[in-house]
Protein backbone atom coordinates (compact mmCIF):
# COMPACT_ATOMS: atom_id res chain seq x y z
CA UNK A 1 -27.78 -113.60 -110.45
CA UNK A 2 -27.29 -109.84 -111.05
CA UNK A 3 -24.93 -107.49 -109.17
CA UNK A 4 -26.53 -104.32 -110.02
CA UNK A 5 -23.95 -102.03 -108.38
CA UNK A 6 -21.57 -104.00 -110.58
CA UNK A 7 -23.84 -104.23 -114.01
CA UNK A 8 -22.19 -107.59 -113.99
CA UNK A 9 -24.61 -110.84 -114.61
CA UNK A 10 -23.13 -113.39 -112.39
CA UNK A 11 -24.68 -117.10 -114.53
CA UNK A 12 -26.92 -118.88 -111.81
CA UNK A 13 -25.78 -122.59 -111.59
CA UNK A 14 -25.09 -124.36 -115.03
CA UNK A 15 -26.06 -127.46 -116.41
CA UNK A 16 -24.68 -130.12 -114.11
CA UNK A 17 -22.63 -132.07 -116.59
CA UNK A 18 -20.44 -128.62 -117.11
CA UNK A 19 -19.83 -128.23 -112.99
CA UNK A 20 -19.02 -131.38 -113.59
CA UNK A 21 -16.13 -130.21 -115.63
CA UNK A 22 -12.77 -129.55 -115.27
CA UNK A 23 -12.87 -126.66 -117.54
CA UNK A 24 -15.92 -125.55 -115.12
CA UNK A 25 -13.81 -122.88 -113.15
CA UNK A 26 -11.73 -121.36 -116.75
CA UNK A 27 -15.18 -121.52 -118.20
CA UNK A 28 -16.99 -119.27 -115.11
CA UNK A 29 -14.33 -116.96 -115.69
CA UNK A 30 -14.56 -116.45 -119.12
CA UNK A 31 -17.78 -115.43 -118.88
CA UNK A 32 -16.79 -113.01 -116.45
CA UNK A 33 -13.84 -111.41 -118.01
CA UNK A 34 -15.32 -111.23 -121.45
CA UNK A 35 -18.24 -109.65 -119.98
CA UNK A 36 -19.74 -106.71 -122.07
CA UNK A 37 -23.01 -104.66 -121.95
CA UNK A 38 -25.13 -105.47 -124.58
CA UNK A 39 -26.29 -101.55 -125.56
CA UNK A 40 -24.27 -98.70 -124.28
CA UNK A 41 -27.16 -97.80 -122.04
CA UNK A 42 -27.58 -101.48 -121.04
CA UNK A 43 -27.02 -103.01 -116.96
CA UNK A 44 -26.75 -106.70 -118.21
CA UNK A 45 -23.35 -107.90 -119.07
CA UNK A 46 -22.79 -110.97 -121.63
CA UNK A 47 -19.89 -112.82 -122.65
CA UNK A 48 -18.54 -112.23 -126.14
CA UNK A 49 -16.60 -115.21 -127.82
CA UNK A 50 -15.23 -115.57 -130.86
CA UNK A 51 -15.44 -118.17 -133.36
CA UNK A 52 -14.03 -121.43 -133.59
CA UNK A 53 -14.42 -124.88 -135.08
CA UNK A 54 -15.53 -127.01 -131.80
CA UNK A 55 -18.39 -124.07 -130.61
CA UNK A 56 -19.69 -124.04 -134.53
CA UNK A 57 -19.63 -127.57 -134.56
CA UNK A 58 -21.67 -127.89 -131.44
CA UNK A 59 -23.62 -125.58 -132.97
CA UNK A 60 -24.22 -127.49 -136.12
CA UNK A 61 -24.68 -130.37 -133.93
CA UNK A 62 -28.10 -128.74 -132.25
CA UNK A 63 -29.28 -127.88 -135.61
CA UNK A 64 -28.90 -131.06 -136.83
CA UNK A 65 -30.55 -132.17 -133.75
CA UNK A 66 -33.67 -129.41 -134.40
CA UNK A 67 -32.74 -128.24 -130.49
CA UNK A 68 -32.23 -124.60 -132.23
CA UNK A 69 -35.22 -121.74 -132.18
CA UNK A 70 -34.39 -118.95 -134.43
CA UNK A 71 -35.37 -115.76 -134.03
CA UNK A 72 -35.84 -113.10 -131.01
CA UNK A 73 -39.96 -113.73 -131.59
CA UNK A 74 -39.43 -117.63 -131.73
CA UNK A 75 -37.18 -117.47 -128.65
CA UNK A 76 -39.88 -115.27 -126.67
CA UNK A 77 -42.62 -117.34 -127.58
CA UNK A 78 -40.46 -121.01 -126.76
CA UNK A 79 -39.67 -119.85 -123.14
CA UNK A 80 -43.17 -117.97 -122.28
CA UNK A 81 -44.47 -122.00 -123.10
CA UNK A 82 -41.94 -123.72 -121.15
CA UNK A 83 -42.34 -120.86 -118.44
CA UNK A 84 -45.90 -121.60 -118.27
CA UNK A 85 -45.63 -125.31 -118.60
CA UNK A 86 -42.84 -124.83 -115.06
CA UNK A 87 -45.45 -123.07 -113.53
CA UNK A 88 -48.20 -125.76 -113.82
CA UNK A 89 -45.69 -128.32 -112.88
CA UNK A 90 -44.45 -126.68 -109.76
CA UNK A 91 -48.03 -125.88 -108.65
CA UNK A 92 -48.09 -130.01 -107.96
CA UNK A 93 -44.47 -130.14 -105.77
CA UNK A 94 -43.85 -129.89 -102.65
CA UNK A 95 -40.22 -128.39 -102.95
CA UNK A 96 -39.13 -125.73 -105.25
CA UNK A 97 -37.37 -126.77 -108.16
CA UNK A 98 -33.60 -125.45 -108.29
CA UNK A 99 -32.93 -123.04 -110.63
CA UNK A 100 -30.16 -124.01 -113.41
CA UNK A 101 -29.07 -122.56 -116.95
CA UNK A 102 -30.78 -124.78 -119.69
CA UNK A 103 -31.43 -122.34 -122.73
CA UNK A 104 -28.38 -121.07 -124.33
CA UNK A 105 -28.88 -117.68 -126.30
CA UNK A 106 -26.62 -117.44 -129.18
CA UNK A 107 -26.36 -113.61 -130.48
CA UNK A 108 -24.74 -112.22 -133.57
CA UNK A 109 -22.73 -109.24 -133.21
CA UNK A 110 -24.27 -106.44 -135.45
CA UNK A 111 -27.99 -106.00 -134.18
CA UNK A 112 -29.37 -102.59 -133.12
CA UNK A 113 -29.23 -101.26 -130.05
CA UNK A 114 -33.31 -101.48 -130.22
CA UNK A 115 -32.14 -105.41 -130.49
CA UNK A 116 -30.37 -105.83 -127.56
CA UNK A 117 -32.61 -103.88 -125.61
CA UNK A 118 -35.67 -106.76 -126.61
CA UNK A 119 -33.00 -109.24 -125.44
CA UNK A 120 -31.93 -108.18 -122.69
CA UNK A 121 -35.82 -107.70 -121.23
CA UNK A 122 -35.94 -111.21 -122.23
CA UNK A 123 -32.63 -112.13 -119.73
CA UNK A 124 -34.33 -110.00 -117.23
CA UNK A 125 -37.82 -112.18 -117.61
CA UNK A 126 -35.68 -115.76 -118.26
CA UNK A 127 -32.18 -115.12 -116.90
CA UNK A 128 -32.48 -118.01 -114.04
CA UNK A 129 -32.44 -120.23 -116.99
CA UNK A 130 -31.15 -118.21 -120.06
CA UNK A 131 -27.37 -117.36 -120.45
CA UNK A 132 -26.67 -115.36 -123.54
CA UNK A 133 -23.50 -114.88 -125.75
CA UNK A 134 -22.55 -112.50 -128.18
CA UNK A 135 -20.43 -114.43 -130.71
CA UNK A 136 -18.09 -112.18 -133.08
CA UNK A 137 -19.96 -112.79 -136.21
CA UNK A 138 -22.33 -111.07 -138.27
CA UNK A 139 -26.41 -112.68 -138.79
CA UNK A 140 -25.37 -113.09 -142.21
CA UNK A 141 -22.51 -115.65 -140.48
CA UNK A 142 -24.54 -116.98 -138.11
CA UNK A 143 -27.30 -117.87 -140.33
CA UNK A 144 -24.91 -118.74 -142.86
CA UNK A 145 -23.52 -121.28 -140.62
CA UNK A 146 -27.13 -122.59 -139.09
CA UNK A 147 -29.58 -122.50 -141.84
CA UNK A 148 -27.34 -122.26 -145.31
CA UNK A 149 -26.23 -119.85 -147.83
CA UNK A 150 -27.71 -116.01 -148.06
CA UNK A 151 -29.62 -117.14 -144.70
CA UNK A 152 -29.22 -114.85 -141.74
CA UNK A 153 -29.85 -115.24 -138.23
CA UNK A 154 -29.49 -112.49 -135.17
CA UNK A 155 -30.63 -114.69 -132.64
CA UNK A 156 -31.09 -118.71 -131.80
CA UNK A 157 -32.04 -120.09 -129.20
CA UNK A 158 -30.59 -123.59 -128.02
CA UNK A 159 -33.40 -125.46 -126.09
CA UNK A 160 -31.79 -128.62 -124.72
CA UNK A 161 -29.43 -128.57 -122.07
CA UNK A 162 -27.29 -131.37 -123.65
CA UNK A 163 -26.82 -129.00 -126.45
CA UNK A 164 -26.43 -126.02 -124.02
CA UNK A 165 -23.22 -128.26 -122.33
CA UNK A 166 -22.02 -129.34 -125.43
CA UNK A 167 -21.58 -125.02 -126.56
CA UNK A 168 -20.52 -124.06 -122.63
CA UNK A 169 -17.95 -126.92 -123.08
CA UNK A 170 -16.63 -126.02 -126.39
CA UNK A 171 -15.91 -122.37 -125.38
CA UNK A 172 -14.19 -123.25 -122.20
CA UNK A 173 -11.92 -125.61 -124.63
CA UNK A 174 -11.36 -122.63 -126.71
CA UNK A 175 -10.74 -120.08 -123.97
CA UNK A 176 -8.34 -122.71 -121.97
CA UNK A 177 -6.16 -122.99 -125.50
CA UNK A 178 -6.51 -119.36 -125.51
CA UNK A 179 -5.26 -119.10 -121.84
CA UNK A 180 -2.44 -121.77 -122.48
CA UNK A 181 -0.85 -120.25 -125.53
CA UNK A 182 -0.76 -116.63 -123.52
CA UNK A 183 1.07 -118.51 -120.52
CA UNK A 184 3.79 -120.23 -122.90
């Protein structure tokens, strides 16, 4: 959901096995408080994290699993299919389907501002299913990390919800520690 007169994106309901959480409610407002445009003339807000050993290794984890889609083209042309694919299927149902965050946009920190305006069209298009964060990493680090030495990466986009929960869950870890260590 969007709160225009806020230029905050509030996420639409995640993946059920993170409500199911306990970190659900720290995680919710992470996103929130690390909320940043993603140009300077930008309305959407995403969450910036850093990095950390659990959220790469559920990152290595999807692109072991081949549940990664690199690229802002790749990414486009992944959820235009599945968006048509939806369509077709809900034409046949007789309730609407609930809307629920199942792609996971993983951005590097350094694209253009011509970047970020392609991406966040895209949330606009996909946002009832497509949550984006802005990790603190260059594409040289990201694809680095993803795809091997002198690779880079801007954008990937995680395409299974199990691999979606497995990233939400490792950054509400992170940002509970990170909570914790403040409070002591």
């Amino acid at each position: 959901m969007h709160d225009p007169a806020a230029g905050e994106t509030l996420p639409p309901r995640l993946p059920k096995l993170v409500e199911a959480d306990p970190r659900f409610e720290g995680l919710v407002h992470g996103l929130r408080s690390r909320a940043q445009r993603l140009w300077p003339g930008g309305e959407l807000r995403v969450a910036t994290a850093a990095r950390s050993p659990a959220v790469e290794a559920a990152l290595l984890l999807a692109q072991r699993e081949g549940r990664l889609v690199r690229g802002l083209e790749g990414a486009q042309a992944q959820l235009e299919a599945e968006e048509r694919g939806m369509t077709m299927a809900d034409r046949s149902r007789s309730k609407p389907r609930g809307e629920r965050i199942s792609r996971l946009l993983v951005l590097s920190n350094d694209g253009a501002e011509r970047f970020y305006r392609q991406v966040e069209a895209l949330l606009r298009r996909h946002g009832s299913r497509v949550l984006a964060i802005r990790f603190e990493m260059d594409a040289a680090q990201l694809g680095g990390l993803l795809f091997g030495p002198d690779r880079v990466a801007r954008l990937v986009l995680l395409e299974r919800k199990e691999s979606v929960s497995s990233v939400l869950l490792a950054l509400a870890e992170e940002w509970g520690s990170e909570a914790a260590a403040r409070l002591a």
